[in-house]
Structure formats: structure tokens, C-alpha cells
Protein backbone atom coordinates (compact mmCIF):
# COMPACT_ATOMS: atom_id res chain seq x y z
CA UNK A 1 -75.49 42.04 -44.31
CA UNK A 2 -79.61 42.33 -43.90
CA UNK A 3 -82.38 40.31 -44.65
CA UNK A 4 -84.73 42.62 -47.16
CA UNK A 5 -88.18 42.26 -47.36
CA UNK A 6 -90.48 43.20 -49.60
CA UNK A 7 -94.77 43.58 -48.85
CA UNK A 8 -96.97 44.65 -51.31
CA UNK A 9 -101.09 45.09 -50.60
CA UNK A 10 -104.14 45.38 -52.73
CA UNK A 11 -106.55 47.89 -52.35
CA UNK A 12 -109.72 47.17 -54.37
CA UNK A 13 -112.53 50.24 -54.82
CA UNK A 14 -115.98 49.36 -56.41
CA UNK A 15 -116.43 53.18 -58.08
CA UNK A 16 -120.34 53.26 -58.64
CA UNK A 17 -120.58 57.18 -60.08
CA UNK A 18 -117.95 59.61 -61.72
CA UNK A 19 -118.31 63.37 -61.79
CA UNK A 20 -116.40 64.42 -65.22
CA UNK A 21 -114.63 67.84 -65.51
CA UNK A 22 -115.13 68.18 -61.50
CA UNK A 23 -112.52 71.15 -61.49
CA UNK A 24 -108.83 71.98 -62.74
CA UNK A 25 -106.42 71.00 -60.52
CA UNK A 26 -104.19 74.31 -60.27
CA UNK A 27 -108.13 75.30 -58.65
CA UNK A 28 -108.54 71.93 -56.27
CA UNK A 29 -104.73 72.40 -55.19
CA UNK A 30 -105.00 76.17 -54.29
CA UNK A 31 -107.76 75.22 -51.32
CA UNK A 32 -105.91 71.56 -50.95
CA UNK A 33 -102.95 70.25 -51.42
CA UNK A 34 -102.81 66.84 -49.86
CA UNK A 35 -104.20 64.97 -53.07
CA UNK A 36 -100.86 65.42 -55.64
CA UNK A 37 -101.32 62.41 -57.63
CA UNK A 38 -104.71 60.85 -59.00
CA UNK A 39 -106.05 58.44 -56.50
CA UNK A 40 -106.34 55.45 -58.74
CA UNK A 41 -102.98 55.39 -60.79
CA UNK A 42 -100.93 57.43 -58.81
CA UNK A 43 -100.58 60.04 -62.07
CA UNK A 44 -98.86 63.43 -60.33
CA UNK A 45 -101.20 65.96 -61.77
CA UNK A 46 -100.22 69.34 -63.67
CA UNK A 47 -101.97 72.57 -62.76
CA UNK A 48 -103.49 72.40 -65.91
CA UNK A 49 -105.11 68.86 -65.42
CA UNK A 50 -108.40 68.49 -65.32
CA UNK A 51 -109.89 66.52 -62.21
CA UNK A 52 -112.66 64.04 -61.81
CA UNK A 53 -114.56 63.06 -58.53
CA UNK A 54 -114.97 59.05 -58.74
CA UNK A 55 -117.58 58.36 -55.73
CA UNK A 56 -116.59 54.66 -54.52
CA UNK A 57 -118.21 52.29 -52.27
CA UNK A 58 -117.06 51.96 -48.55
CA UNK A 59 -114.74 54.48 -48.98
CA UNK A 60 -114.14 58.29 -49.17
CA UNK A 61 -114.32 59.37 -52.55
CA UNK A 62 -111.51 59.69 -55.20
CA UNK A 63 -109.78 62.87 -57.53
CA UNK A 64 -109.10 60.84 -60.16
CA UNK A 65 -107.80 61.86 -63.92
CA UNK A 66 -109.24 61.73 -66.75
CA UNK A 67 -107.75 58.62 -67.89
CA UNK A 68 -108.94 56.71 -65.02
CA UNK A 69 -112.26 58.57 -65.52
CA UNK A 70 -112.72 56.91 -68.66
CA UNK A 71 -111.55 53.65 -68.03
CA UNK A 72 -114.17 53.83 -64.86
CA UNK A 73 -117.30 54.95 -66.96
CA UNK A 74 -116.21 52.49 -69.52
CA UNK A 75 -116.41 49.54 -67.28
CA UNK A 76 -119.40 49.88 -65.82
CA UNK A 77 -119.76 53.22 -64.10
CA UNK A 78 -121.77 55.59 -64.13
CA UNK A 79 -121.00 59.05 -65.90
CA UNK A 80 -123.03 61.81 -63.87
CA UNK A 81 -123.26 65.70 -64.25
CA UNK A 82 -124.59 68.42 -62.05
């Protein structure tokens, strides 16, 4: 018999701007394919997903879906279009 451990970690981003409809996904995936899932809540996304670019502080920035998106803009960050 073993001795089971369990360790779980935080990770805490500070996301200051969001890029809405950045691209679909079946588009992102086709040139990358190491980002499956959005980078906030772990969502798998479907080809037919549409991606957002959440730029965070001290950190690389995040594909994130549009559910995360909102939540983002709605609590304090900023929506931006180019």
C-alpha cells in the first residue's frame, strides 16, 4: 500500500487588454497546434470556435474563448480592436 499525495498550485494572470474575434480556431490550429484548450478555463476548443488574444501582465499572452473573453472585459479589462 502507498502514501498518495495530492498538490495543487495557483496561477494568477492580471489580463490588462483583450483582442475579440482574434481568429477561428480550425485557422490558429492549422499554423499551431500546441494551444488545444483555452488558456484560462481549460475549455478544449472546436474548429469552429472563435479565439480571443487576452494580453496579460508578466506573462506571455493568452488564446482564450469567448466566455473567458467576456468575463475578462467585464471585470475590468479592456476590450481592444485593430
Amino acid at each position: 500500500m502507498g502514501y498518495t499525495v495530492e498538490k495543487n498550485y495557483t496561477e494568477r494572470y492580471e489580463i490588462e487588454k483583450v483582442k475579440t474575434n482574434f481568429m477561428s480556431y480550425k485557422r490558429f490550429s492549422a499554423v499551431r497546434k500546441d494551444i488545444p484548450n483555452c488558456e484560462l478555463c481549460d475549455k478544449g476548443f472546436q474548429d469552429s470556435d472563435n479565439t480571443n488574444l487576452a494580453f496579460a501582465k508578466k506573462t506571455t499572452n493568452k488564446l482564450i474563448c469567448d466566455e473567458c473573453a467576456s468575463k475578462t472585459i467585464e471585470g475590468g479589462a479592456e476590450s481592444i480592436n485593430w
